[in-house]
C-alpha atoms as a PDB file:
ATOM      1  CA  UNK A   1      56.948 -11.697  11.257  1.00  0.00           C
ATOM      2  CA  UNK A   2      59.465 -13.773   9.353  1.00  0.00           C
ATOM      3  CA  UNK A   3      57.907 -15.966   6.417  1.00  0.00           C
ATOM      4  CA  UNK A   4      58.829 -19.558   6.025  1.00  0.00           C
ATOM      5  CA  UNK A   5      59.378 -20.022   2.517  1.00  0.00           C
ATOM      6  CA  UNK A   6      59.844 -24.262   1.341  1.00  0.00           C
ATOM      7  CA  UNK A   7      60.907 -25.083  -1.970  1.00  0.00           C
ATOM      8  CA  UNK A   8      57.833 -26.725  -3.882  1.00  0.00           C
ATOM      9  CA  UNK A   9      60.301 -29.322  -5.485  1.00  0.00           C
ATOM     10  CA  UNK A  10      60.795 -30.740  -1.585  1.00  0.00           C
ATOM     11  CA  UNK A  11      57.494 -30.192  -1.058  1.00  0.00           C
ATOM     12  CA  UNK A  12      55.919 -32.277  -4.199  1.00  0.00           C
ATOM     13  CA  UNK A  13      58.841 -34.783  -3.245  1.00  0.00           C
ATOM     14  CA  UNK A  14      57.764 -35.232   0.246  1.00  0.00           C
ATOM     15  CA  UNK A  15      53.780 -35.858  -0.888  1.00  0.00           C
ATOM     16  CA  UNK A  16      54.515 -37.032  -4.081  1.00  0.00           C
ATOM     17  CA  UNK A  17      52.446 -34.907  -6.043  1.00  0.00           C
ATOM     18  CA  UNK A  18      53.630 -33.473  -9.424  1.00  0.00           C
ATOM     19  CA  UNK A  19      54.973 -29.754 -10.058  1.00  0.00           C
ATOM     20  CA  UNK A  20      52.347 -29.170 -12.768  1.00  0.00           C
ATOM     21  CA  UNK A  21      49.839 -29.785 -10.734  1.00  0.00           C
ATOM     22  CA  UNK A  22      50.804 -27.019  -7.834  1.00  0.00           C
ATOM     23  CA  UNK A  23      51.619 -24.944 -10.683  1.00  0.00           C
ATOM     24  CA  UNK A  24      48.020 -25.291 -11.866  1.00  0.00           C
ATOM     25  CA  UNK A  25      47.172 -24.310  -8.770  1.00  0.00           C
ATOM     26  CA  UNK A  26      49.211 -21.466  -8.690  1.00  0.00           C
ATOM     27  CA  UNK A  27      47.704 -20.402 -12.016  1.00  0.00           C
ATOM     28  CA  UNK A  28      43.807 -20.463 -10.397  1.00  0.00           C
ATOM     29  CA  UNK A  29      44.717 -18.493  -7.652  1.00  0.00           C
ATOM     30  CA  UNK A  30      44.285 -21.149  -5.213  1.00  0.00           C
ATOM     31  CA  UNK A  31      47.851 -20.791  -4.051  1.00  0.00           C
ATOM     32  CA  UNK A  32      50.554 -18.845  -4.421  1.00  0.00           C
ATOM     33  CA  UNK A  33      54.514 -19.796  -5.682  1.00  0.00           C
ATOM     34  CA  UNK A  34      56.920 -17.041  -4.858  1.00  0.00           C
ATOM     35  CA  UNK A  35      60.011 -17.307  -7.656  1.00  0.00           C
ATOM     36  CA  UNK A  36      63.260 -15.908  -5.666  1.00  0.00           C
ATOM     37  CA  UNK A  37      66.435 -16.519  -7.687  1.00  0.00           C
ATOM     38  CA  UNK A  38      64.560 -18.717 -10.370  1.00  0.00           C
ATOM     39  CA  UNK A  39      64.012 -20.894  -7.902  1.00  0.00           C
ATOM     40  CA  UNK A  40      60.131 -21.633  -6.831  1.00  0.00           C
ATOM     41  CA  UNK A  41      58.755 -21.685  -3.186  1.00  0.00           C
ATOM     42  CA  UNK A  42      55.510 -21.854  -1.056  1.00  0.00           C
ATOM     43  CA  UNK A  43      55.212 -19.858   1.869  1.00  0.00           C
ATOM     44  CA  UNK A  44      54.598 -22.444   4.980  1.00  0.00           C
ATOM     45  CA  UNK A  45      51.187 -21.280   5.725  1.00  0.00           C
ATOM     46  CA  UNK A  46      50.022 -22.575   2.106  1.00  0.00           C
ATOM     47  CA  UNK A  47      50.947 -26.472   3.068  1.00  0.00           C
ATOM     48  CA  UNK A  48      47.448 -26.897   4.467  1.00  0.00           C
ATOM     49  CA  UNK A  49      45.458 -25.666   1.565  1.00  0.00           C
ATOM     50  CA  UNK A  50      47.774 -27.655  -0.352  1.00  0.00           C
ATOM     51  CA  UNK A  51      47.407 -30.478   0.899  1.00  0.00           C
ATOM     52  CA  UNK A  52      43.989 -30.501   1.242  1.00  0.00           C
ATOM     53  CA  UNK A  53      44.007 -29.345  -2.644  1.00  0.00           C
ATOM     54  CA  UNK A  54      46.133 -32.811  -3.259  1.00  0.00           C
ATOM     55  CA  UNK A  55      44.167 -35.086  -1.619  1.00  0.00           C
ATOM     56  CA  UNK A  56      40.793 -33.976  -3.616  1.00  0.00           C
ATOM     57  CA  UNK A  57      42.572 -34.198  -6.938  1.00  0.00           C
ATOM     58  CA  UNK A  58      44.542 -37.314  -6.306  1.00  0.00           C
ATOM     59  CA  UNK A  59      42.264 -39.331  -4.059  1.00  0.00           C
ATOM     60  CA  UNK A  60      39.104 -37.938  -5.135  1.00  0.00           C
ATOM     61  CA  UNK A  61      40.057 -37.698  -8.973  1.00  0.00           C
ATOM     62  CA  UNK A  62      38.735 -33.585  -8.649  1.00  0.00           C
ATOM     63  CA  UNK A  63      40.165 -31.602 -11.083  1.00  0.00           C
ATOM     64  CA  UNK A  64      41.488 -28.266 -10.366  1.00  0.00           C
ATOM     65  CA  UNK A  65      37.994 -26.580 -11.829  1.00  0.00           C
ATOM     66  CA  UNK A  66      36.740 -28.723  -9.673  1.00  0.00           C
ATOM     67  CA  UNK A  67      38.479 -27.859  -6.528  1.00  0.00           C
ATOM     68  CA  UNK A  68      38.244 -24.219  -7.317  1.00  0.00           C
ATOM     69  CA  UNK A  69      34.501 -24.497  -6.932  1.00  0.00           C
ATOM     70  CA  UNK A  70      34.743 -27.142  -4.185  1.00  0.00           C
ATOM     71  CA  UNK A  71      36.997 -24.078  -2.372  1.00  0.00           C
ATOM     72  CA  UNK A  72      34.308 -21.686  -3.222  1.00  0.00           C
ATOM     73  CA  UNK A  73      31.566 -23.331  -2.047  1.00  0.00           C
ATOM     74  CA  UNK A  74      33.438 -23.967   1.340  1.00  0.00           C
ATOM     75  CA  UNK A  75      34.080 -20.071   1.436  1.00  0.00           C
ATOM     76  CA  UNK A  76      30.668 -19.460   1.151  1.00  0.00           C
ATOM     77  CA  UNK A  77      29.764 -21.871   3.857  1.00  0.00           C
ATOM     78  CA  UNK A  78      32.249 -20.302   6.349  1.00  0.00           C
ATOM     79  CA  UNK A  79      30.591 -16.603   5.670  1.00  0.00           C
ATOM     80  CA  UNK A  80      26.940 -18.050   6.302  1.00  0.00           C
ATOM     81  CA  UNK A  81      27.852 -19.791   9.049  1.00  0.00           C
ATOM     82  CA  UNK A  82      29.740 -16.525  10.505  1.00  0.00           C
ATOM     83  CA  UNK A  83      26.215 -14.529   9.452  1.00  0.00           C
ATOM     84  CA  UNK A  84      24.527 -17.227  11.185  1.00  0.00           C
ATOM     85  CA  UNK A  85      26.602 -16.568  14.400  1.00  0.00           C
ATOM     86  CA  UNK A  86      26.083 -12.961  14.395  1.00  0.00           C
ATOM     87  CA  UNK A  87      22.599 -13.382  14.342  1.00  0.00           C
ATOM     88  CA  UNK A  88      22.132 -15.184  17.323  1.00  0.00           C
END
């Protein structure tokens, strides 16, 4: 399957978030940049995560230790609740 790769520039345009802050992202592990041609780029199926990462740290004033726990703790959730379903 073809990846969709967008440039983060367009992409921290387009939600006006700043480059440092998906790059300190990128840095956690919470996303990932792929550099082609010195030119940086997000692969369309991390827009979501993103996102979701944006809105916690700019509307919820989370900082990125702070959302990489936040994304933990929702990981953990997902497993119990799949642990939970296999159960029943």
């Amino acid at each position: 399957m073809k990846r969709t790769l967008i440039k983060v520039i367009d992409v921290c345009t387009s939600h006006q978030m700043e480059i440092h802050f998906v790059r300190q992202l990128s840095e956690s592990g919470l996303i990932d940049i792929v550099v082609y041609k010195d030119e940086e780029f997000l692969d369309e199926e991390q827009l979501q995560p993103l996102e979701q990462y944006a809105t916690w740290h700019y509307d919820l004033d989370i900082n990125i230790q702070g959302i990489e726990v936040a994304q933990q703790l929702l990981l953990k959730i997902e497993q119990l609740q799949e642990e939970v379903n296999r159960l029943r």
